[in-house]
Protein backbone atom coordinates (compact mmCIF):
# COMPACT_ATOMS: atom_id res chain seq x y z
CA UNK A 1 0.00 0.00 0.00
CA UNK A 2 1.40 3.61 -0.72
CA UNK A 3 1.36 6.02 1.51
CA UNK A 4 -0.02 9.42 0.12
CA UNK A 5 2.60 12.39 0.28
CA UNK A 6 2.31 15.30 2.51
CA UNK A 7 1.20 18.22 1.04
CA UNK A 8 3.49 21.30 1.72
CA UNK A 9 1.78 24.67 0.82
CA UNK A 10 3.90 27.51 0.19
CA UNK A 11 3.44 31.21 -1.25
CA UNK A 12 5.47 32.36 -4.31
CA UNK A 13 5.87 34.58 -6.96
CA UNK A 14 5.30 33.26 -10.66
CA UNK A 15 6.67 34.71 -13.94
CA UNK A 16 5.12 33.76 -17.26
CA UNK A 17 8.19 34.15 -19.42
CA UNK A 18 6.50 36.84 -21.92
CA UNK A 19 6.89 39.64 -19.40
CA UNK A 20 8.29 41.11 -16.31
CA UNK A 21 5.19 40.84 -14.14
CA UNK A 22 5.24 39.23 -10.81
CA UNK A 23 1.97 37.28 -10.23
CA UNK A 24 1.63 36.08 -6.80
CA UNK A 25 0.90 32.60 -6.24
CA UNK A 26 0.27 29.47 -3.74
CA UNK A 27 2.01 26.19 -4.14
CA UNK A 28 0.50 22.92 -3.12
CA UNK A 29 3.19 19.87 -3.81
CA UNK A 30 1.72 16.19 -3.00
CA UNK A 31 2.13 13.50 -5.99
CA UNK A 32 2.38 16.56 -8.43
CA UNK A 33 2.76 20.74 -7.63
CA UNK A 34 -0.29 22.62 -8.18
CA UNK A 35 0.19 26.20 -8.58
CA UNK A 36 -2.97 28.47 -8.01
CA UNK A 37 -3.34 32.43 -8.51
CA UNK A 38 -5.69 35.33 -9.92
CA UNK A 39 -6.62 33.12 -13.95
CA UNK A 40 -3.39 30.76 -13.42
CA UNK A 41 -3.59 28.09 -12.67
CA UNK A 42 -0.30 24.88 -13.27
CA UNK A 43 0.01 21.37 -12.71
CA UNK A 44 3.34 20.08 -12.85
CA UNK A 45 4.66 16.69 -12.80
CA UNK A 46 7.58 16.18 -10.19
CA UNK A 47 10.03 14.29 -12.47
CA UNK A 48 9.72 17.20 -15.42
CA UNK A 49 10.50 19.79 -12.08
CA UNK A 50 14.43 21.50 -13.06
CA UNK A 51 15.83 24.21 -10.30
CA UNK A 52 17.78 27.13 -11.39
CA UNK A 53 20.46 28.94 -10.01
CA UNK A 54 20.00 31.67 -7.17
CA UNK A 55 21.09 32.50 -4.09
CA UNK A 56 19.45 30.78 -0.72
CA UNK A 57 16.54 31.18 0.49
CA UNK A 58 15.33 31.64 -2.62
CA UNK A 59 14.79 29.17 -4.73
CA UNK A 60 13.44 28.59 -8.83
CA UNK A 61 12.17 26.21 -9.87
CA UNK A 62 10.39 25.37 -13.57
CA UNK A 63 9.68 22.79 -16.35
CA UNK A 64 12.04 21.48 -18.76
CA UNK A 65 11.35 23.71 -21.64
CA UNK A 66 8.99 25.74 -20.62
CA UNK A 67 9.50 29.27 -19.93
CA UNK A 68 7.30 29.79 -16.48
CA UNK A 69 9.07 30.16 -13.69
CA UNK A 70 8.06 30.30 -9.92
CA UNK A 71 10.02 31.95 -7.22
CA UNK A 72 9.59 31.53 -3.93
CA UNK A 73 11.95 31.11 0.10
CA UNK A 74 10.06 28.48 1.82
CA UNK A 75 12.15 26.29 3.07
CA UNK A 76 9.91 23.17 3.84
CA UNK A 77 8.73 23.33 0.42
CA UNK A 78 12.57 23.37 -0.99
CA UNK A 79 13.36 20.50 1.09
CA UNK A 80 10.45 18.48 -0.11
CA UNK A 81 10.88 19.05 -3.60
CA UNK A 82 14.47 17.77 -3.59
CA UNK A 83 13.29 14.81 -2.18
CA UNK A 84 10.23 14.39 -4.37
CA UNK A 85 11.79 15.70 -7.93
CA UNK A 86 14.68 13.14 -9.15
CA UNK A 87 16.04 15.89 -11.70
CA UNK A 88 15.35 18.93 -9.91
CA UNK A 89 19.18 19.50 -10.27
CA UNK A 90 19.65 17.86 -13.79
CA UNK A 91 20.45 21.49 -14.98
CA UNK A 92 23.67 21.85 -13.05
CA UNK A 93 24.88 18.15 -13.18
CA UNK A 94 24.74 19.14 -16.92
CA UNK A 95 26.96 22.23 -16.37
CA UNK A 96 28.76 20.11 -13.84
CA UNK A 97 29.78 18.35 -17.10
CA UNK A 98 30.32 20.78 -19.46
CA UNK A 99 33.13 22.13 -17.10
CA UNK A 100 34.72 18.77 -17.30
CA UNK A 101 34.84 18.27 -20.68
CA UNK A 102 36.51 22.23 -20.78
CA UNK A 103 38.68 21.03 -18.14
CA UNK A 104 39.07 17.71 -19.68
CA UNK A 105 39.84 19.95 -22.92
CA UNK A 106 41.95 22.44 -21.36
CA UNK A 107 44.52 19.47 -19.79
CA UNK A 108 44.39 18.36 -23.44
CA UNK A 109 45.28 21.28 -25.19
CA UNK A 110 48.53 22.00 -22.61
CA UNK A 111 49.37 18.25 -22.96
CA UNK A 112 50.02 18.96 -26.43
CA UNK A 113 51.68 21.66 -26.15
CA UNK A 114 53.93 19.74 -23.48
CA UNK A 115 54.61 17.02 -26.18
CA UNK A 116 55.18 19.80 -28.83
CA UNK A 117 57.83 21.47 -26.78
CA UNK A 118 60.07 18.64 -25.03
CA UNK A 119 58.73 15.30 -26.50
CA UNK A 120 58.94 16.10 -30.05
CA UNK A 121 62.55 17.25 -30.18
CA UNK A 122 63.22 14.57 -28.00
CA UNK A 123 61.87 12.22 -31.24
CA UNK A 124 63.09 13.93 -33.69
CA UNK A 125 66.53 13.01 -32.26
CA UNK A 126 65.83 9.77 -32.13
CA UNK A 127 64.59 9.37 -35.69
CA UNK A 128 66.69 11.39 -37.49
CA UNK A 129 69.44 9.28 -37.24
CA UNK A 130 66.96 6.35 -38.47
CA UNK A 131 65.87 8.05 -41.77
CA UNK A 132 67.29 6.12 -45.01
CA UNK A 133 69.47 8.18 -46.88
CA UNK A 134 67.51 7.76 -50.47
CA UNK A 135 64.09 9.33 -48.27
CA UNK A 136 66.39 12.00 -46.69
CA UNK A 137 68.03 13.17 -49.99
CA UNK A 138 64.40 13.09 -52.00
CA UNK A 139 63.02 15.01 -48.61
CA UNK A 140 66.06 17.63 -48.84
CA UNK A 141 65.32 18.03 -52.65
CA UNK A 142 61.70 19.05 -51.80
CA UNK A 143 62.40 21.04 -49.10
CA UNK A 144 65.31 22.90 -51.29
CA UNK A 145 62.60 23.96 -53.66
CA UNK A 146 60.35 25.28 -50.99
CA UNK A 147 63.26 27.12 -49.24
CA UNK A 148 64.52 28.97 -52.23
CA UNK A 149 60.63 29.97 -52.59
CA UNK A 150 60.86 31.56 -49.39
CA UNK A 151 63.95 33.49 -50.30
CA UNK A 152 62.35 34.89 -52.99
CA UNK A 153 63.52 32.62 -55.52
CA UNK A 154 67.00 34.00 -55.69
CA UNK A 155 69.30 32.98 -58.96
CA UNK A 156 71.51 30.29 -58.88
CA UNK A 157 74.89 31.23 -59.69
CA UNK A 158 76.94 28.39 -61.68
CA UNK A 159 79.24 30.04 -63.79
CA UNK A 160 81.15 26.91 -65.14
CA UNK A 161 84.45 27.70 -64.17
CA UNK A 162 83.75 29.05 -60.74
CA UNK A 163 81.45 26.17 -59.94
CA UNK A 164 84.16 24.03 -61.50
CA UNK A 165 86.59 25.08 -58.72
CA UNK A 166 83.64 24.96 -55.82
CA UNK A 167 83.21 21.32 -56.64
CA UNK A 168 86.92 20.08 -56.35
CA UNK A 169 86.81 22.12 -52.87
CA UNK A 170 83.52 20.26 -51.44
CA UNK A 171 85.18 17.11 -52.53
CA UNK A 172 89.00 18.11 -50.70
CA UNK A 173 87.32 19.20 -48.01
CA UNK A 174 84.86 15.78 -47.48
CA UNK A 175 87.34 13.36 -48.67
CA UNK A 176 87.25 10.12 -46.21
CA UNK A 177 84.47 12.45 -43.51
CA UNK A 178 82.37 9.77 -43.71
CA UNK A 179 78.87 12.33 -44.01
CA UNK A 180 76.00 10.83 -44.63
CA UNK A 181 75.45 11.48 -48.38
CA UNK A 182 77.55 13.54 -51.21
CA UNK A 183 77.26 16.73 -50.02
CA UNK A 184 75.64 19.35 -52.52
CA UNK A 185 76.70 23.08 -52.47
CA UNK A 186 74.77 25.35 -54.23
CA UNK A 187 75.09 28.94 -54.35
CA UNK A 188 72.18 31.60 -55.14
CA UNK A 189 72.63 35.48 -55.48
CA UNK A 190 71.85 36.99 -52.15
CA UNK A 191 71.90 40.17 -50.07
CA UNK A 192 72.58 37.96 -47.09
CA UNK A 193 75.83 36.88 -45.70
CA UNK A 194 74.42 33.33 -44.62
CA UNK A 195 74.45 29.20 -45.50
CA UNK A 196 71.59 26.71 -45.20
CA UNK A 197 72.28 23.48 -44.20
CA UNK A 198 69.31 21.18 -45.41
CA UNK A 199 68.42 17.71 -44.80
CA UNK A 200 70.22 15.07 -47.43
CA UNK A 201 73.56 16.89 -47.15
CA UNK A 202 72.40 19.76 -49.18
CA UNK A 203 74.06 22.75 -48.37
CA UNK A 204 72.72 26.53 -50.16
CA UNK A 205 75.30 29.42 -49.76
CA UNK A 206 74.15 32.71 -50.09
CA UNK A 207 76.59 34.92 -52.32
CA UNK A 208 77.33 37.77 -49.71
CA UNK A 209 79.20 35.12 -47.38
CA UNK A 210 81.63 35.15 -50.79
CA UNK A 211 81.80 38.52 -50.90
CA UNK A 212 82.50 38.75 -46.92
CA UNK A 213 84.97 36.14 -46.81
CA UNK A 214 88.60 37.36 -47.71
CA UNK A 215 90.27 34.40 -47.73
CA UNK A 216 89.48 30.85 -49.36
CA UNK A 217 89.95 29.53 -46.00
CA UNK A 218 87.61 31.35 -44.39
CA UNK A 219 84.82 30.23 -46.84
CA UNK A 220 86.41 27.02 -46.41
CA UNK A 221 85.04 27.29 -43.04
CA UNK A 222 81.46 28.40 -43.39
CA UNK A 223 81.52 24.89 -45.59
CA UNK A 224 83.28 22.99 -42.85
CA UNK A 225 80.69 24.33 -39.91
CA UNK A 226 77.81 23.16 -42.17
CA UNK A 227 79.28 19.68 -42.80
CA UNK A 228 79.10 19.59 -39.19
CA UNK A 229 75.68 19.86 -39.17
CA UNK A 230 74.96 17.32 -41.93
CA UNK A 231 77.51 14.91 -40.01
CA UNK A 232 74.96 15.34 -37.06
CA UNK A 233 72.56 15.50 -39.14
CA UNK A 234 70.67 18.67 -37.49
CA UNK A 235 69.20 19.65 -40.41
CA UNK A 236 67.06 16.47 -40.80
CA UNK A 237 66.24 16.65 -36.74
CA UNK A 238 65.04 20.47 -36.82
CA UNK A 239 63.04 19.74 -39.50
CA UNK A 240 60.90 16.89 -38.14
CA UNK A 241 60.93 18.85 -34.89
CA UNK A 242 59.27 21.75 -36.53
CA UNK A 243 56.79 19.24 -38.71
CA UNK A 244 55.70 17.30 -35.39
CA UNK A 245 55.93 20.72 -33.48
CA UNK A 246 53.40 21.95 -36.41
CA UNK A 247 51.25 19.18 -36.85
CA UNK A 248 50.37 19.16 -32.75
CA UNK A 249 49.96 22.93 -33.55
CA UNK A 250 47.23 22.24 -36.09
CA UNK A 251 45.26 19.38 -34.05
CA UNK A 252 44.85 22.25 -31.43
CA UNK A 253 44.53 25.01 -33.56
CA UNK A 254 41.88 22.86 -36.04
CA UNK A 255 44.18 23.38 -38.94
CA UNK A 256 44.21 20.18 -40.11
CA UNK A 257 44.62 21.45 -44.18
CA UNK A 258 48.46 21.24 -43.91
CA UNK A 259 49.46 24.84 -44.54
CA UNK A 260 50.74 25.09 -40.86
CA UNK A 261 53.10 21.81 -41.61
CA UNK A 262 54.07 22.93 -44.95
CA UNK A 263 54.74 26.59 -44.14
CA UNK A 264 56.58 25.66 -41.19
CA UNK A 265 59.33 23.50 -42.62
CA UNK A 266 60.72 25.47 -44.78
CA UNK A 267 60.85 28.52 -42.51
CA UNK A 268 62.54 25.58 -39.59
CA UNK A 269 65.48 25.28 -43.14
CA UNK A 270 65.71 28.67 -43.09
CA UNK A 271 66.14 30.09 -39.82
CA UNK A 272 67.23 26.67 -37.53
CA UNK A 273 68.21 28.44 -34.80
CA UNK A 274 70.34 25.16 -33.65
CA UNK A 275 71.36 24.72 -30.03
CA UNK A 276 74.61 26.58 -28.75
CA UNK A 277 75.59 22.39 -28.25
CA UNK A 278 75.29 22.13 -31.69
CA UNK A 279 76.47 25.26 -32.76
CA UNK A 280 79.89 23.96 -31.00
CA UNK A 281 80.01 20.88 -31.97
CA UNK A 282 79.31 22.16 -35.73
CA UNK A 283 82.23 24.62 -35.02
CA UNK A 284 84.87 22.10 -33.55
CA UNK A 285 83.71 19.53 -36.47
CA UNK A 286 84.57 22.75 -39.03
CA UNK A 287 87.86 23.34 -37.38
CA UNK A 288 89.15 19.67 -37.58
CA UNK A 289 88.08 19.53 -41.12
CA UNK A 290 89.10 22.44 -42.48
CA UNK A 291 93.05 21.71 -40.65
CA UNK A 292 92.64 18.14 -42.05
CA UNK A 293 92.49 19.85 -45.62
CA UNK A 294 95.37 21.62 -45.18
CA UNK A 295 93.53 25.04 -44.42
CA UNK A 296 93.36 27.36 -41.36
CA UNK A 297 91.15 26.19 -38.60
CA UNK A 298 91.26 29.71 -37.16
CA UNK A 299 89.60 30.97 -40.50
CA UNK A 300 86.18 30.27 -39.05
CA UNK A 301 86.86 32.50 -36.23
CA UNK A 302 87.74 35.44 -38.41
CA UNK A 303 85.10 35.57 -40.63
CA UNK A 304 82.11 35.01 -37.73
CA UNK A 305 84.15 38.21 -36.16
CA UNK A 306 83.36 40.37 -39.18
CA UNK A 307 79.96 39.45 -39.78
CA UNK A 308 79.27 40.16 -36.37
CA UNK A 309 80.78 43.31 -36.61
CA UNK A 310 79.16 44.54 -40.24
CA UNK A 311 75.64 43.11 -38.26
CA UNK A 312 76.41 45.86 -35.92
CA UNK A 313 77.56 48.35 -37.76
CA UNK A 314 74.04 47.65 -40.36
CA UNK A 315 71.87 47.27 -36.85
CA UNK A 316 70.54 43.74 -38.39
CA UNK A 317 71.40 40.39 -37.26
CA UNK A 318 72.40 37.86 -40.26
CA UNK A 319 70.92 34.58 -40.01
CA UNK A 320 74.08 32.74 -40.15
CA UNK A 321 75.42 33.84 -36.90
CA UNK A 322 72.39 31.81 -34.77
CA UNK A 323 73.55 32.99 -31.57
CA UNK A 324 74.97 36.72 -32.24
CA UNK A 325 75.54 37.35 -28.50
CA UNK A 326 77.77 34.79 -27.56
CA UNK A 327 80.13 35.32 -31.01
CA UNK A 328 83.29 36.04 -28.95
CA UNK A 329 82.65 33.23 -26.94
CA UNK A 330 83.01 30.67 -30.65
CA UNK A 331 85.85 32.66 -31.91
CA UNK A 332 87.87 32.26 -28.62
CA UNK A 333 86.72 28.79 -28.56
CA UNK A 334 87.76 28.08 -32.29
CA UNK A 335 91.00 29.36 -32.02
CA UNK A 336 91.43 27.36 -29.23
CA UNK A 337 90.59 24.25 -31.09
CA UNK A 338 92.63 25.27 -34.25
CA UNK A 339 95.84 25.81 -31.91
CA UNK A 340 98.78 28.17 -33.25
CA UNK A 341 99.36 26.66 -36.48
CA UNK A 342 99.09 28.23 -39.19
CA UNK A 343 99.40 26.27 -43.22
CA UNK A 344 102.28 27.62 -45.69
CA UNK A 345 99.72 28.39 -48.24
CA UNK A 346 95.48 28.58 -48.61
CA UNK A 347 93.24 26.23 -49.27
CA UNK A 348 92.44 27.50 -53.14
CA UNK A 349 95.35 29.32 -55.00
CA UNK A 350 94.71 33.00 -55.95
CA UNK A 351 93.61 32.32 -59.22
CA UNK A 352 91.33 30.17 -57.95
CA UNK A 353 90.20 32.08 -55.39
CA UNK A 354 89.28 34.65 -57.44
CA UNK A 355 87.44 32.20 -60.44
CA UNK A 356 85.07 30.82 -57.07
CA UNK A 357 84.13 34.22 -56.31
CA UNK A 358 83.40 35.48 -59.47
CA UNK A 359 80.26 32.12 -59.40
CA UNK A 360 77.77 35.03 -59.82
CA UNK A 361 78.23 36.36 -63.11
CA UNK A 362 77.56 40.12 -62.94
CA UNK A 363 73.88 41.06 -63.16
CA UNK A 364 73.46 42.12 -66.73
CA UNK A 365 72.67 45.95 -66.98
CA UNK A 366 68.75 46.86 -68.52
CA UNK A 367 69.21 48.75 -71.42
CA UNK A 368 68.39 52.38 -71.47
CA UNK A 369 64.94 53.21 -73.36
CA UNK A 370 65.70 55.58 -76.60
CA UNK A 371 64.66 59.05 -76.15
CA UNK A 372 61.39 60.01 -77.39
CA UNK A 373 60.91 63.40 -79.30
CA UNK A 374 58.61 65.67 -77.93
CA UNK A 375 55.43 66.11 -80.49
């Protein structure tokens, strides 16, 4: 046998949802909540019975969906319709759960960006290493075209000759290094005194580290520093870094089209700002290759002095430097490595010295328009 349910009778304040006005009314709750006032009159069901949010002792209450609501502070009444109405609080148990899923969403979003920051290099190091050679040289060939694009599609220079004499240097210079891959030195006709180091052993040399450079040894050593990073194979490493880095980027960022990834990598070619370790280790690699040529380990150190210094004197910052503050600190350090020796003669004789920087032929002169005469 059930046992009917005490009625609680309360007085209240009901609101129509079409306008402001109060209407007073009196609330009877048994097995359902009558509501009574001047022409109202509602007959709710418990279970359909949601509360809203307000401040104690008042307390609102409606139906699911329906606009009416009824205000009112008796406490009796507010007790026995929480223990009457299942879902009186279904309302907040649903914003309960929209803040965990952005809570849920928010620990997502900074795991990602956790993993973008220290577990992505951390695999890139470990992978780069494992990449074939074949997929590394067709990835550096790809990523060669998309860096010059970025340059501004700057002219090669390969005056026969020049390049020639640029070839049998790569090949003194590498002879028994062991790299991974035959290096390939291009040069393009550039403003900037700097030199890419891509993945597959491809190395691009913009033509104002030529002009810079006032000895054959001390281009010798931009070449040697960047064999160091193709012997560590950094360029292959910062690469994936900034891909994986990019991709995790997108899933957060809901650019899932690619442009991030593709954008990114060739901007990671272009300015791989490498670690100082790396930077050093490039720079001691340079040293010992360039003395094991025959050239002027010190050379290195010269020419990062007076880039530096022209950087200065311009008040820019040329991308080949990496870490323009600490300069000093890699010149003392290279000299250090190279020791006191210096070689009886320079890596490339002056005649062909002066045939390797001559690899950009002269840009050819636009011919002056006739003169027009005046009607």
């Amino acid at each position: 046998m059930t046992v009917p349910a005490e009625t609680v009778t309360a007085t209240g304040t009901l609101f129509d949802g079409r306008s402001a006005r109060p209407n007073p009314v009196t609330l009877r709750l048994g097995e359902r909540l009558e509501i009574t006032g001047a022409g109202l009159r509602e007959d709710w069901n418990p279970f359909d019975i949601r509360a809203g949010e307000t401040e104690p002792p008042t307390m609102r209450i409606g139906l699911a969906g329906n606009p009416v609501r009824v205000e009112f502070t008796d406490r009796a009444l507010a007790e026995a319709l929480v223990a009457r109405c299942p879902d009186l609080r279904l309302d907040d148990e649903a914003r309960g759960g929209v803040l965990r899923l952005v809570l849920w969403s928010i620990a997502a979003g900074v795991s990602v960006l956790l993993v973008a920051i220290y577990g992505v290099p951390v695999a890139a190091g470990i992978l780069a290493p494992l990449v074939p050679q074949p997929v590394e040289s067709r990835f550096g060939l790809a990523v060669d075209g998309q860096v010059v694009s970025l340059l501004g599609d700057p002219p090669l220079c390969a005056e026969p000759a020049a390049k020639a004499v640029l070839d049998r240097l790569v090949a003194r210079m590498t002879e028994g290094a062991g790299l991974p891959g035959d290096p390939v030195v291009s040069v393009r006709r550039h403003k900037v005194a700097n030199a890419l180091t891509l993945p597959g052993a491809r190395v691009i040399v913009l033509s104002d580290i030529l002009a810079k450079a006032e000895t054959p040894d001390e281009f010798g050593g931009i070449l040697a520093h960047e064999f160091g990073h193709v012997a560590a194979r950094d360029p292959t490493r910062a690469v994936i870094t900034a891909g994986g880095v990019s991709f995790l980027l997108s899933l957060v960022l809901g650019d899932l089209t690619g442009s991030t990834v593709i954008v990114s990598v060739g901007q990671a070619a272009i300015s791989a700002g490498y670690s100082r370790d790396a930077e050093r280790a490039a720079d001691a690699y340079g040293v010992a290759m360039l003395i094991r040529a025959g050239g002027d380990g010190a050379a290195l150190a010269s020419i990062l002095e007076r880039i530096d210094a022209e950087a200065d004197a311009e008040g820019s910052l040329t991308g080949f430097l990496h870490s323009h503050p600490y300069t000093k600190e890699r010149a003392a350090k290279i000299r250090s490595l190279a020791g006191g020796t210096r070689p009886d003669k320079p890596l490339l004789s002056k005649e062909d010295w002066q045939t390797l920087r001559g690899i950009c032929p002269a840009e050819p002169r636009t011919p002056a328009k006739p003169a027009t005469t005046p009607l």
